[in-house]
N, C-alpha and C. Protein backbone atom coordinates (compact mmCIF):
# COMPACT_ATOMS: atom_id res chain seq x y z
N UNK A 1 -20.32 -21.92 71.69
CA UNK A 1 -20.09 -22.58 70.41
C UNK A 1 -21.27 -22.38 69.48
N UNK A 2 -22.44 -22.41 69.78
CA UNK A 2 -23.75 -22.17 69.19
C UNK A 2 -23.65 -21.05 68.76
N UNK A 3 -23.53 -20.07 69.09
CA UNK A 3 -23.54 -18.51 69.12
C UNK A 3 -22.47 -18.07 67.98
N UNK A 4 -21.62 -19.18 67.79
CA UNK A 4 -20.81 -19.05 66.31
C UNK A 4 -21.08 -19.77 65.49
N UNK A 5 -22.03 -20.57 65.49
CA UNK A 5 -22.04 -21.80 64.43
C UNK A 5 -23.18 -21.09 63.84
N UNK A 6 -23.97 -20.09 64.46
CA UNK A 6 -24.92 -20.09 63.40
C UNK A 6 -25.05 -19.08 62.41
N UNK A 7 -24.10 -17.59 63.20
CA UNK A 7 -23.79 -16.48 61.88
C UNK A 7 -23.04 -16.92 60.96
N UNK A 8 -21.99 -18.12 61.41
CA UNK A 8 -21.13 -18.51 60.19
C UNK A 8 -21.83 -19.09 59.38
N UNK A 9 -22.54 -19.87 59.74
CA UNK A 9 -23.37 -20.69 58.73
C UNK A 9 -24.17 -19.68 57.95
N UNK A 10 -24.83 -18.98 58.52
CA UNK A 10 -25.47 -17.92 57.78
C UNK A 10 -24.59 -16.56 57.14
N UNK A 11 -23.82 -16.44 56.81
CA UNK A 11 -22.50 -16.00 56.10
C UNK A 11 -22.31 -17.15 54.88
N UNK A 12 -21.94 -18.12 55.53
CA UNK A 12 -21.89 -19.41 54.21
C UNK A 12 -22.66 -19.30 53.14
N UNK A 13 -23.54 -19.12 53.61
CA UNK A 13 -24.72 -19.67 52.98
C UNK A 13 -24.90 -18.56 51.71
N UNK A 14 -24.98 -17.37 52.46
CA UNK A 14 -24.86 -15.65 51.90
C UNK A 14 -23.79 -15.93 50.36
N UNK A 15 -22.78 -16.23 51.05
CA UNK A 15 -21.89 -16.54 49.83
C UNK A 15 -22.15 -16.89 48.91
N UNK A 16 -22.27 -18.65 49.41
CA UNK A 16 -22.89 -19.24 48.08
C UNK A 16 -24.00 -18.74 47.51
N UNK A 17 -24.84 -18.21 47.96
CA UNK A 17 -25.92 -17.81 47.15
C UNK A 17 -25.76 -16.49 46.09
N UNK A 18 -24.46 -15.59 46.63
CA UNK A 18 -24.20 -14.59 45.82
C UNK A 18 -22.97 -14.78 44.31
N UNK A 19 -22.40 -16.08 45.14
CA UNK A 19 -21.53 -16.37 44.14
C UNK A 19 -22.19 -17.21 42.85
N UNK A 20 -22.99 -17.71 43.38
CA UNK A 20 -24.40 -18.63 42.63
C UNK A 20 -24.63 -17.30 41.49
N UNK A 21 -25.08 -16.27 42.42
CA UNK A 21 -25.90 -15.71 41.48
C UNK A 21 -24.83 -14.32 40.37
N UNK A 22 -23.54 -14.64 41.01
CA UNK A 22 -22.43 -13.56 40.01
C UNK A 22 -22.38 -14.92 38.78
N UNK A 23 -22.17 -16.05 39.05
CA UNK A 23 -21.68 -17.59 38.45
C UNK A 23 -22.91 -17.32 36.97
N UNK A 24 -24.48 -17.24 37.14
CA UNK A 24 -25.35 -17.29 36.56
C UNK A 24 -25.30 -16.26 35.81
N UNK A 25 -25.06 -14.57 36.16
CA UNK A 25 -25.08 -13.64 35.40
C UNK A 25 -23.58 -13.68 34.88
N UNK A 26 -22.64 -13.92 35.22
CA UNK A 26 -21.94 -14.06 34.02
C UNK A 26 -22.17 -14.99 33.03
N UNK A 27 -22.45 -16.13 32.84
CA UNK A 27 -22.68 -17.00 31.85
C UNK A 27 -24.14 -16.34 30.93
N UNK A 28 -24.41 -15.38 31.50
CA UNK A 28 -26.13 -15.01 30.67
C UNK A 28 -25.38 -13.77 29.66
N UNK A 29 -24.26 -13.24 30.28
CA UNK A 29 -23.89 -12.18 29.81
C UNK A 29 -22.60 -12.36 28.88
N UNK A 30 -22.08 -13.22 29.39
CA UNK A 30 -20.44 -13.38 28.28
C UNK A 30 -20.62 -13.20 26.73
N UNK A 31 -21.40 -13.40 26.47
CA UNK A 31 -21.69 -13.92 24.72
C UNK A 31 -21.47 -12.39 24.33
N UNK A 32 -22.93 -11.66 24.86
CA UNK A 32 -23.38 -10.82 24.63
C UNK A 32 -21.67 -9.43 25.12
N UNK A 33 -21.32 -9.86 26.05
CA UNK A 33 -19.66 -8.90 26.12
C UNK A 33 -19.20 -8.97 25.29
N UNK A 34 -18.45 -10.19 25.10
CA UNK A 34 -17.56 -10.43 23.79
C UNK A 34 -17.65 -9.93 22.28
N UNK A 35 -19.51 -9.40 22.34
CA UNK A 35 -20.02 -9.39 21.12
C UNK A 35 -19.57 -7.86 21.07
N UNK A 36 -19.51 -6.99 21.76
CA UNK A 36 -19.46 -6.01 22.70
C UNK A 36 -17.90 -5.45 22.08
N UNK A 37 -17.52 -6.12 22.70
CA UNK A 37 -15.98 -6.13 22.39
C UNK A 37 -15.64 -5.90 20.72
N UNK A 38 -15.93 -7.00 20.58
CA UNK A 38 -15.63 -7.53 19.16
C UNK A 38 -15.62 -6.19 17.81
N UNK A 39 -17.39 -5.53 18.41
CA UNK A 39 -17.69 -4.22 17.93
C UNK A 39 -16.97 -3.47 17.70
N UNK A 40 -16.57 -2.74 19.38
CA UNK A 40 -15.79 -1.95 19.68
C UNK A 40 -14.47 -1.83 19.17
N UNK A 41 -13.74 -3.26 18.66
CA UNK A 41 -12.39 -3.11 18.49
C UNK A 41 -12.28 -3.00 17.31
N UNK A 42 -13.31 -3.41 15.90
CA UNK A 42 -13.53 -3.84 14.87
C UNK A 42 -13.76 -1.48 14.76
N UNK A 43 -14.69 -1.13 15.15
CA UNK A 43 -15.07 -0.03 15.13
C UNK A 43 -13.71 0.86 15.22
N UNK A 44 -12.84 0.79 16.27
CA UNK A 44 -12.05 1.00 16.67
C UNK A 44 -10.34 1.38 15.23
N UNK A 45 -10.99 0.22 14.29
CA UNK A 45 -10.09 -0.10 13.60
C UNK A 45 -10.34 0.73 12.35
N UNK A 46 -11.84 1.10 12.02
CA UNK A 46 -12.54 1.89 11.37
C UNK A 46 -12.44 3.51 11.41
N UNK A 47 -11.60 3.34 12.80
CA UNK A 47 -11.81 5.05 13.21
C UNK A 47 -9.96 5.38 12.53
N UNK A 48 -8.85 4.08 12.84
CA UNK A 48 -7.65 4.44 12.51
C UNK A 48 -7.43 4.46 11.55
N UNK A 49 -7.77 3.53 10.12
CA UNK A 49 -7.78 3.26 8.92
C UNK A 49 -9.06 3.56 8.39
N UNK A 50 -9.86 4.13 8.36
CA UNK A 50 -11.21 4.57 7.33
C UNK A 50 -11.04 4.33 5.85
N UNK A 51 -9.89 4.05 5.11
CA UNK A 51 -9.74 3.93 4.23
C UNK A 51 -9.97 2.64 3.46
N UNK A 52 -9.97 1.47 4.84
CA UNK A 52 -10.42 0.38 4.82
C UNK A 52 -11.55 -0.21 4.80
N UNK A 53 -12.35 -1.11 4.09
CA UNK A 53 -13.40 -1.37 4.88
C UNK A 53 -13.91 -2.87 5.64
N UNK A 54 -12.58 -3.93 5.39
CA UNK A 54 -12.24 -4.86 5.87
C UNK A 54 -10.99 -5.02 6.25
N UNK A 55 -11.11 -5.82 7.58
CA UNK A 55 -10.03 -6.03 8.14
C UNK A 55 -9.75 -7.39 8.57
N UNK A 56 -8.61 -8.11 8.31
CA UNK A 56 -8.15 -9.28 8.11
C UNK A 56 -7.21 -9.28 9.22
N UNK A 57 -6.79 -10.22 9.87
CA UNK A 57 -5.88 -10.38 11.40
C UNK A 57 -4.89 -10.96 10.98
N UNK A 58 -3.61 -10.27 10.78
CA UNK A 58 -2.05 -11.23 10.46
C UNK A 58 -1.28 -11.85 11.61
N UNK A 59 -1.89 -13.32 11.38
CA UNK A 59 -1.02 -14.30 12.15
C UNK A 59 0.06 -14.16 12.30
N UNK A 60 0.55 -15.26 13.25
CA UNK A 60 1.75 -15.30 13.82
C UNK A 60 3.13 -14.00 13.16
N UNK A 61 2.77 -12.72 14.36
CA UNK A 61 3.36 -11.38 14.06
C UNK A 61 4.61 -12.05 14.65
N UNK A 62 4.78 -13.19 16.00
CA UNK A 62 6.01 -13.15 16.60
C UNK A 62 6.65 -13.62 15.56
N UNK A 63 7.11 -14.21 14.43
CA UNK A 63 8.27 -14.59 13.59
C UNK A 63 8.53 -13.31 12.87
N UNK A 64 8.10 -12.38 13.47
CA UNK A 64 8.61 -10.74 12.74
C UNK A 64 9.47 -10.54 13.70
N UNK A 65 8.59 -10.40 15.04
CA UNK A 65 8.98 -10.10 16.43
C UNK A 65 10.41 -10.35 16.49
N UNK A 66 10.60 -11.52 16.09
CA UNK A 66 11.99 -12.18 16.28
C UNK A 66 13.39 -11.20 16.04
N UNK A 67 12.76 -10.83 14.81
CA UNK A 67 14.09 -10.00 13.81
C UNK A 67 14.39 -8.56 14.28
N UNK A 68 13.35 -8.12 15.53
CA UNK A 68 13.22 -6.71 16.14
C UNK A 68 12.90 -6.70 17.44
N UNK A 69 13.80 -6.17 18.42
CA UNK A 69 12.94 -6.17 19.63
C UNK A 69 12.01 -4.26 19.97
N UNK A 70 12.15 -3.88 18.69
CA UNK A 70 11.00 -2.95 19.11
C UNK A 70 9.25 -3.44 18.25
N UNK A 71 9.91 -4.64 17.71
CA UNK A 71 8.27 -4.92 16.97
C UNK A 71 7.86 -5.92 18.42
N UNK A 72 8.65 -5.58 19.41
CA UNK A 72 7.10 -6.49 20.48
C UNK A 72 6.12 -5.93 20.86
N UNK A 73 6.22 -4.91 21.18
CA UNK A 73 5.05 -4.05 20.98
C UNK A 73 3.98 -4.12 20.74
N UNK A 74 4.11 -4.39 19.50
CA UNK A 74 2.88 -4.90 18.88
C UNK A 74 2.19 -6.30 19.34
N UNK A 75 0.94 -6.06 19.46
CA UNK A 75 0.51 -7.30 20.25
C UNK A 75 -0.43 -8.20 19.21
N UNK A 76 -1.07 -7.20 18.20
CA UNK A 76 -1.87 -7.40 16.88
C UNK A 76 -1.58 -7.01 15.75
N UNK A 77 -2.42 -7.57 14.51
CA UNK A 77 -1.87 -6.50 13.48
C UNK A 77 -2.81 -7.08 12.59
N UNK A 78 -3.36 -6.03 11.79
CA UNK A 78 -4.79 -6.35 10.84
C UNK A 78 -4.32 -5.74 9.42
N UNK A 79 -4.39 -6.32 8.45
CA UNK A 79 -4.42 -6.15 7.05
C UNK A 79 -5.78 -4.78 6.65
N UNK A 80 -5.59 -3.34 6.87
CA UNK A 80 -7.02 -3.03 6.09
C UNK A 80 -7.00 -3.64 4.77
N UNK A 81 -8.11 -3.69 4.18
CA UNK A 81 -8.21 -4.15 3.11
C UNK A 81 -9.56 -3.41 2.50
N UNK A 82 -9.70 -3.05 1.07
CA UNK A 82 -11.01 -2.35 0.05
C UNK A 82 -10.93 -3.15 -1.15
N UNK A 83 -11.83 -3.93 -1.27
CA UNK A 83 -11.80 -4.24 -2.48
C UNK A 83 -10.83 -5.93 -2.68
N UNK A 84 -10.36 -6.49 -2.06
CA UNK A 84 -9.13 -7.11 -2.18
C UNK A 84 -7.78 -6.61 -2.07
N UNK A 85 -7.75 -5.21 -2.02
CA UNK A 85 -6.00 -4.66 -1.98
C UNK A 85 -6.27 -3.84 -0.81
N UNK A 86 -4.86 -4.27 -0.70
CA UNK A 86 -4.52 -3.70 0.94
C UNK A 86 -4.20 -2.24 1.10
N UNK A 87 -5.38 -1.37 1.96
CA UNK A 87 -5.05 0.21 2.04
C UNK A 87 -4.25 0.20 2.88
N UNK A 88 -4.07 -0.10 3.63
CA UNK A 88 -2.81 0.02 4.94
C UNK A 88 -2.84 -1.17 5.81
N UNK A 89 -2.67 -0.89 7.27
CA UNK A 89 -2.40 -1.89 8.81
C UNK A 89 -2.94 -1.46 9.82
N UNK A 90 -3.44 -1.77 10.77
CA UNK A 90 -3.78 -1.61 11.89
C UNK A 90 -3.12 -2.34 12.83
N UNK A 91 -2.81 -1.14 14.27
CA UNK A 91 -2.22 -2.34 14.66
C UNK A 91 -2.20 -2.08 16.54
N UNK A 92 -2.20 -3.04 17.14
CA UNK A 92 -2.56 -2.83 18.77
C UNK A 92 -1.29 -3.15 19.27
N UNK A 93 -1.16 -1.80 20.18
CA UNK A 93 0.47 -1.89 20.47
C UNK A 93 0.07 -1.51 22.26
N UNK A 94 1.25 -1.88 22.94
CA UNK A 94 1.36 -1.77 24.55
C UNK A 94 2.51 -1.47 25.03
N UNK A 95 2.55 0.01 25.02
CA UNK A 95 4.07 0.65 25.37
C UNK A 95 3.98 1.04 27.20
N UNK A 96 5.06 0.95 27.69
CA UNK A 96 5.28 1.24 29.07
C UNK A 96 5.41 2.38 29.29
N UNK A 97 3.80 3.47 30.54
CA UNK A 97 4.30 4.50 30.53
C UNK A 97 4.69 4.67 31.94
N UNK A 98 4.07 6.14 32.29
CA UNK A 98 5.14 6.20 33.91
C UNK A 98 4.07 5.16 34.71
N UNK A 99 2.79 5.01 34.75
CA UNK A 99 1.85 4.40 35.39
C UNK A 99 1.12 3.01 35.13
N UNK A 100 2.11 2.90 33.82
CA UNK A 100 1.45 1.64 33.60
C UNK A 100 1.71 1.49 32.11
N UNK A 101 1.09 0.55 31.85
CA UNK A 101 1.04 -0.39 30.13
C UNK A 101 -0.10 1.25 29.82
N UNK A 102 0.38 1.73 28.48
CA UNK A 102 -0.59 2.16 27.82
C UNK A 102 -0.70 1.27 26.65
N UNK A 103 -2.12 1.11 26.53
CA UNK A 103 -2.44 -0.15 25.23
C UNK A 103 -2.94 1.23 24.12
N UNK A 104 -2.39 0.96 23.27
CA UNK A 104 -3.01 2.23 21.86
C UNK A 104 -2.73 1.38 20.51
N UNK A 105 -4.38 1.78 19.62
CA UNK A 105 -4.39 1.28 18.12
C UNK A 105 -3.82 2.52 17.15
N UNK A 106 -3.02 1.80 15.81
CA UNK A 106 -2.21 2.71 15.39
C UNK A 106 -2.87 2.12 13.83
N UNK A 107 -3.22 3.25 13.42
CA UNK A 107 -3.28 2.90 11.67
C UNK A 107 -2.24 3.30 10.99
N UNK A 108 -2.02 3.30 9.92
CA UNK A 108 -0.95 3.52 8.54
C UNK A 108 -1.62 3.17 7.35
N UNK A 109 -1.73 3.79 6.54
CA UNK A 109 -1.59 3.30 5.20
C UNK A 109 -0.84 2.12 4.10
N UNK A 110 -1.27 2.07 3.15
CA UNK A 110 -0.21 1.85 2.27
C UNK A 110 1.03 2.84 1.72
N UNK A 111 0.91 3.71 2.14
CA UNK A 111 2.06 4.82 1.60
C UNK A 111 3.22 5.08 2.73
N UNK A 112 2.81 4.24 4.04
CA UNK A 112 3.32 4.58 5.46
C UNK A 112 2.52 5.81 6.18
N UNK A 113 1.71 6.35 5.82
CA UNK A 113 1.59 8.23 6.41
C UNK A 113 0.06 6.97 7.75
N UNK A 114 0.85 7.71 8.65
CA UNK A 114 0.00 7.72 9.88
C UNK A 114 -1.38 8.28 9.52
N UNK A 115 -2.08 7.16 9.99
CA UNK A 115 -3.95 7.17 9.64
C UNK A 115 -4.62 7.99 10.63
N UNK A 116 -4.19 7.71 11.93
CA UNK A 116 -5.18 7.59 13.19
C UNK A 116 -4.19 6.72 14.29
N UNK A 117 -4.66 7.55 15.39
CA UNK A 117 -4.27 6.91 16.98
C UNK A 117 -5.38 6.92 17.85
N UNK A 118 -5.66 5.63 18.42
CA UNK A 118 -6.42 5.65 19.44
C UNK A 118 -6.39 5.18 20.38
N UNK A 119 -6.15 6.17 21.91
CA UNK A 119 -6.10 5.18 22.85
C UNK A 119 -6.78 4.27 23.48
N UNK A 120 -6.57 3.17 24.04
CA UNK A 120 -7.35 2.25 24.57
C UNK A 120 -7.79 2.06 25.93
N UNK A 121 -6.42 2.07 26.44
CA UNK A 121 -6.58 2.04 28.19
C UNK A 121 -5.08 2.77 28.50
N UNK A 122 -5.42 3.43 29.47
CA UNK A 122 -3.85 3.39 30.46
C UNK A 122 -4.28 3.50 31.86
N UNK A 123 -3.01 4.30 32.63
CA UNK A 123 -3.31 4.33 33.99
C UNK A 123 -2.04 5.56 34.44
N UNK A 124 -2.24 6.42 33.63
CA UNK A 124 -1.90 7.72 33.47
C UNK A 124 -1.88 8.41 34.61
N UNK A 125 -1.07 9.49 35.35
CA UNK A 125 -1.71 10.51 36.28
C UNK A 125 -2.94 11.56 35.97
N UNK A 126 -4.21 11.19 36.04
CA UNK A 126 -4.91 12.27 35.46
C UNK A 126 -4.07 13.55 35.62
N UNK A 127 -4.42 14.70 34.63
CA UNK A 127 -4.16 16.24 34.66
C UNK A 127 -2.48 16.40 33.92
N UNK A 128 -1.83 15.07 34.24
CA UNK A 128 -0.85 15.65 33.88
C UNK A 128 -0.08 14.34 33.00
N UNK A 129 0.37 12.95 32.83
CA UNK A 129 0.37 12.13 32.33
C UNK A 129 -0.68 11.74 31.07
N UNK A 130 -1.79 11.79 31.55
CA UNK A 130 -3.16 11.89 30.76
C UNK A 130 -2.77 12.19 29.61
N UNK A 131 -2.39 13.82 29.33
CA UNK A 131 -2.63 14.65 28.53
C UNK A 131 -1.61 14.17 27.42
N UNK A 132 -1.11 13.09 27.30
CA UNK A 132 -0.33 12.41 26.47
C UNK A 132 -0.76 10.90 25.70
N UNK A 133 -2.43 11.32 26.00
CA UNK A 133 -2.90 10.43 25.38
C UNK A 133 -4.42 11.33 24.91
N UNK A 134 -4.00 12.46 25.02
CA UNK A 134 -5.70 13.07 24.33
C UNK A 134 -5.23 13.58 22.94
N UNK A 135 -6.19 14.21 22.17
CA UNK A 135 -6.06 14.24 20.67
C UNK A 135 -4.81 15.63 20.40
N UNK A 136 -4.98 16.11 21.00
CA UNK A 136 -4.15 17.66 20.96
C UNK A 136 -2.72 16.51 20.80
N UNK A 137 -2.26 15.92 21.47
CA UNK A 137 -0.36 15.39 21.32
C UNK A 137 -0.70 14.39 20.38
N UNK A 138 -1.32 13.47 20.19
CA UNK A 138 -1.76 12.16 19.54
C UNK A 138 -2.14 13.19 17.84
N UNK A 139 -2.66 14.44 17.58
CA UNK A 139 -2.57 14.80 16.14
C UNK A 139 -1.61 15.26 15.68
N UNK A 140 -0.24 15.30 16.47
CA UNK A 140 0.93 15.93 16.74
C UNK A 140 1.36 14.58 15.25
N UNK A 141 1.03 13.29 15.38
CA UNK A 141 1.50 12.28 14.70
C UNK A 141 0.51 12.08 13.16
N UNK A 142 -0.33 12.80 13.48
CA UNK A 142 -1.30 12.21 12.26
C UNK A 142 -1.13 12.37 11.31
N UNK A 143 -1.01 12.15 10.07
CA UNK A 143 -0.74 12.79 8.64
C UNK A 143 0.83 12.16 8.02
N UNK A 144 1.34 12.39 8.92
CA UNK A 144 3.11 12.22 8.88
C UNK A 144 3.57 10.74 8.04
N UNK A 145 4.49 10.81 7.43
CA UNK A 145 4.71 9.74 6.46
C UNK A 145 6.16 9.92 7.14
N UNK A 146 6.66 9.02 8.39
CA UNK A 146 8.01 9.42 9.12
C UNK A 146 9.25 8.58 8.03
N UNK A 147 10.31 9.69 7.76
CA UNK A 147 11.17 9.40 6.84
C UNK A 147 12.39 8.99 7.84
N UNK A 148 12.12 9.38 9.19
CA UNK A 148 13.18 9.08 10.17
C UNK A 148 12.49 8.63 11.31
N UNK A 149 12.82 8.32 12.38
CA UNK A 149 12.25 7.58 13.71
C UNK A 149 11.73 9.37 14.35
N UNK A 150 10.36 8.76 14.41
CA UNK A 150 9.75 9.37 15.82
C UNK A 150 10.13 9.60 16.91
N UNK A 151 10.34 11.43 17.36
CA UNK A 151 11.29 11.24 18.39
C UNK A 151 10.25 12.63 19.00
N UNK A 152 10.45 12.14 20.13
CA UNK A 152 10.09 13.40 21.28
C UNK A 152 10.85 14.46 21.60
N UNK A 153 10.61 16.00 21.63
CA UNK A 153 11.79 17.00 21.64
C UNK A 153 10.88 17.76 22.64
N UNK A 154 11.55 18.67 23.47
CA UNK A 154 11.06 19.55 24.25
C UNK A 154 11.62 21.12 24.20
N UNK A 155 12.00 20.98 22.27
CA UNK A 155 12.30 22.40 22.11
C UNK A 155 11.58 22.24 20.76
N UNK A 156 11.62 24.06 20.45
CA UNK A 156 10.97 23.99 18.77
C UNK A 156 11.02 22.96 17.67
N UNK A 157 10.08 22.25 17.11
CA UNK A 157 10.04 20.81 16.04
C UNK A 157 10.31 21.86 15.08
N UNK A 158 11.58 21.07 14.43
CA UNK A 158 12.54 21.08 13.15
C UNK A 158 11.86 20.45 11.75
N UNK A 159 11.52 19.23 12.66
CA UNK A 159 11.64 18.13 11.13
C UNK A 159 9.84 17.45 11.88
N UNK A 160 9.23 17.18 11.18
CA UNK A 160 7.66 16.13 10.72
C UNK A 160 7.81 15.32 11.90
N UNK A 161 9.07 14.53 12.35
CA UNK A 161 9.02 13.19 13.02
C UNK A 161 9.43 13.65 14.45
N UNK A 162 10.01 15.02 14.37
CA UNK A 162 9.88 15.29 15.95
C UNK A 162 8.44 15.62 16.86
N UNK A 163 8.06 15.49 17.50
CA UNK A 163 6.89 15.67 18.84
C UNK A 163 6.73 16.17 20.14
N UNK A 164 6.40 16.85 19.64
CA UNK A 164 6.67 18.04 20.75
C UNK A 164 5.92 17.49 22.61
N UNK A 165 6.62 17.28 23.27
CA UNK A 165 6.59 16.62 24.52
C UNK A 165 5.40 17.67 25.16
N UNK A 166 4.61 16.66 26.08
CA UNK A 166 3.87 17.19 27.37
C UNK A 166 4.54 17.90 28.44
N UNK A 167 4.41 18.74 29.20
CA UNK A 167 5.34 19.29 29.72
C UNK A 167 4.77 18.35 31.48
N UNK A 168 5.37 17.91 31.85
CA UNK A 168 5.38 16.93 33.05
C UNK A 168 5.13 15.60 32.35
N UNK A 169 5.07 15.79 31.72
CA UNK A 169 4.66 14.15 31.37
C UNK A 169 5.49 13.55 29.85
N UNK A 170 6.66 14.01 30.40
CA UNK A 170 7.57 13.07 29.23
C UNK A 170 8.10 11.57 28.97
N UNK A 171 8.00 11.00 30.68
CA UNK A 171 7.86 9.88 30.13
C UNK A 171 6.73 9.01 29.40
N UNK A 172 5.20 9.78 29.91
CA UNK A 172 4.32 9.33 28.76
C UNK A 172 4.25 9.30 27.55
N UNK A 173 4.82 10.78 27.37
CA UNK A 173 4.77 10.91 25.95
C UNK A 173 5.94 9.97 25.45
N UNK A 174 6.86 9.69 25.71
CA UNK A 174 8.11 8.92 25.00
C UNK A 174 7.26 7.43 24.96
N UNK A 175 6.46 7.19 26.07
CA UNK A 175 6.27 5.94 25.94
C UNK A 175 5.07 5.94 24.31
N UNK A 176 4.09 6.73 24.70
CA UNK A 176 3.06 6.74 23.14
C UNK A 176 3.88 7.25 21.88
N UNK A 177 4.83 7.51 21.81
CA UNK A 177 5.80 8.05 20.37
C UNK A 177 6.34 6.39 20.33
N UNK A 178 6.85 5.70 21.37
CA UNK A 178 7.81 4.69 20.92
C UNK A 178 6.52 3.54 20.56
N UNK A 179 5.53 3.17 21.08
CA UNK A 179 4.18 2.95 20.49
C UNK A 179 4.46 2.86 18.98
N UNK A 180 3.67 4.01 18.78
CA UNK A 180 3.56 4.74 17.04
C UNK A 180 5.03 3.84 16.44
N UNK A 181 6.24 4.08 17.05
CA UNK A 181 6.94 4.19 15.83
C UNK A 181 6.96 2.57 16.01
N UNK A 182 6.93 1.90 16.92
CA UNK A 182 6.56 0.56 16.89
C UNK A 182 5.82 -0.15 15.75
N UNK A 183 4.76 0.69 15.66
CA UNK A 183 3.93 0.13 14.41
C UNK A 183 4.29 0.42 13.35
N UNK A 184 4.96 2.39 13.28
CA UNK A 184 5.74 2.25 11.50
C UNK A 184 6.62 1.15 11.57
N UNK A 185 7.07 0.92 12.80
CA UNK A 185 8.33 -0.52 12.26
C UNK A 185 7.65 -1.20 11.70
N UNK A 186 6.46 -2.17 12.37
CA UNK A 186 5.81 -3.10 11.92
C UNK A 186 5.31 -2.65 10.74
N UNK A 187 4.73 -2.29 10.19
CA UNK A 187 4.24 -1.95 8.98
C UNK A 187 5.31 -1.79 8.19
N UNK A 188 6.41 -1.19 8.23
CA UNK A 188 7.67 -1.32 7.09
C UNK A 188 7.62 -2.74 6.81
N UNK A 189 7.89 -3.88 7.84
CA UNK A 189 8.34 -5.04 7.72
C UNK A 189 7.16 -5.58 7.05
N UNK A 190 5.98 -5.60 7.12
CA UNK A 190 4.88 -6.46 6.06
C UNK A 190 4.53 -5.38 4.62
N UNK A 191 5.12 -4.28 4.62
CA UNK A 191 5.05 -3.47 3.43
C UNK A 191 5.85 -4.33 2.54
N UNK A 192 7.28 -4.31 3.00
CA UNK A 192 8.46 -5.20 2.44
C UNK A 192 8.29 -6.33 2.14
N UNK A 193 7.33 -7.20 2.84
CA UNK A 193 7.00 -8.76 2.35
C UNK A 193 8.11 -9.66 3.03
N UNK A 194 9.05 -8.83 4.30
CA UNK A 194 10.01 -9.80 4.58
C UNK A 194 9.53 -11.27 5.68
């Protein structure tokens, strides 16, 4: 009985003292993350809309949500703003790909024409899923002022709003196109003032 009472105890003890000391460095460090964050996403928003140089956070998006079930998507949505008038939207969207939630920021203008895409996180198959979130398919969207829904094709693009698919990786790509057009939705609907 001795012969167990005392590595356990000394295991116990190990614990608490390490959990003590994860308990302490997180509280020394949170501020300073968040601040971290805050940067990053603010920066982030700078890289999709540049045209902006403030950005304002539009509340309660779910009473949009309501009227669309492709505006759920959207998880955020920021007013750019220069000057007092609004250059476009930003907006943080979380589409389902083959591996997971891809989270991606989407700019627009005021005119509708796609600003910037940036991804955030996924959980992609490297080499081959991946490649539907690097800049080569993602500039496939840039520029484009879509007069029709964003659609993925895996033959010669006809028209601006088709996107030419990854080759193994089409359900990624469908998932980052339905993304994007997620946000032209959203952005039609606060263009409109509805």
């Amino acid at each position: 009985m001795k012969s167990i009472l005392k590595p356990t105890l000394t295991l116990f003890l190990v614990c608490l003292i390490v959990t003590g000391a994860l308990s302490v460095t997180y509280n020394i460090t949170k501020d300073t993350i968040s601040a971290r964050e805050a940067l990053e996403a603010e920066n982030g928003r700078k890289n999709v809309l540049p045209e902006a140089d403030t950005y304002r956070k539009i509340e309660n998006i779910e009473e949009l949500q309501e009227k669309s079930t492709r505006l759920e998507l959207v998880k955020e949505a920021y007013e750019g703003l220069k000057g007092g008038n609004v250059e476009g939207y930003v907006f943080s969207v979380v589409s389902k790909g083959y591996g997971g939630d891809i989270k991606i920021m989407v700019g627009i203008d005021k005119d509708m024409k796609i600003t910037g895409i940036k991804v955030l996180s996924h959980s992609e198959t490297p080499g081959l899923g991946s490649k539907a979130t690097n800049e080569k398919f993602l500039s496939q969207m840039i520029g484009i002022v879509p007069k029709e829904k964003l659609k993925v094709v895996k033959t010669k693009r006809t028209k601006s709003e088709e996107i030419d698919t990854v080759t193994s990786a089409t359900i990624t790509s469908e998932a980052v196109v339905k993304a994007v057009q997620a946000a032209v939705d959203m952005a039609a609907v606060l263009k409109s003032g509805v």
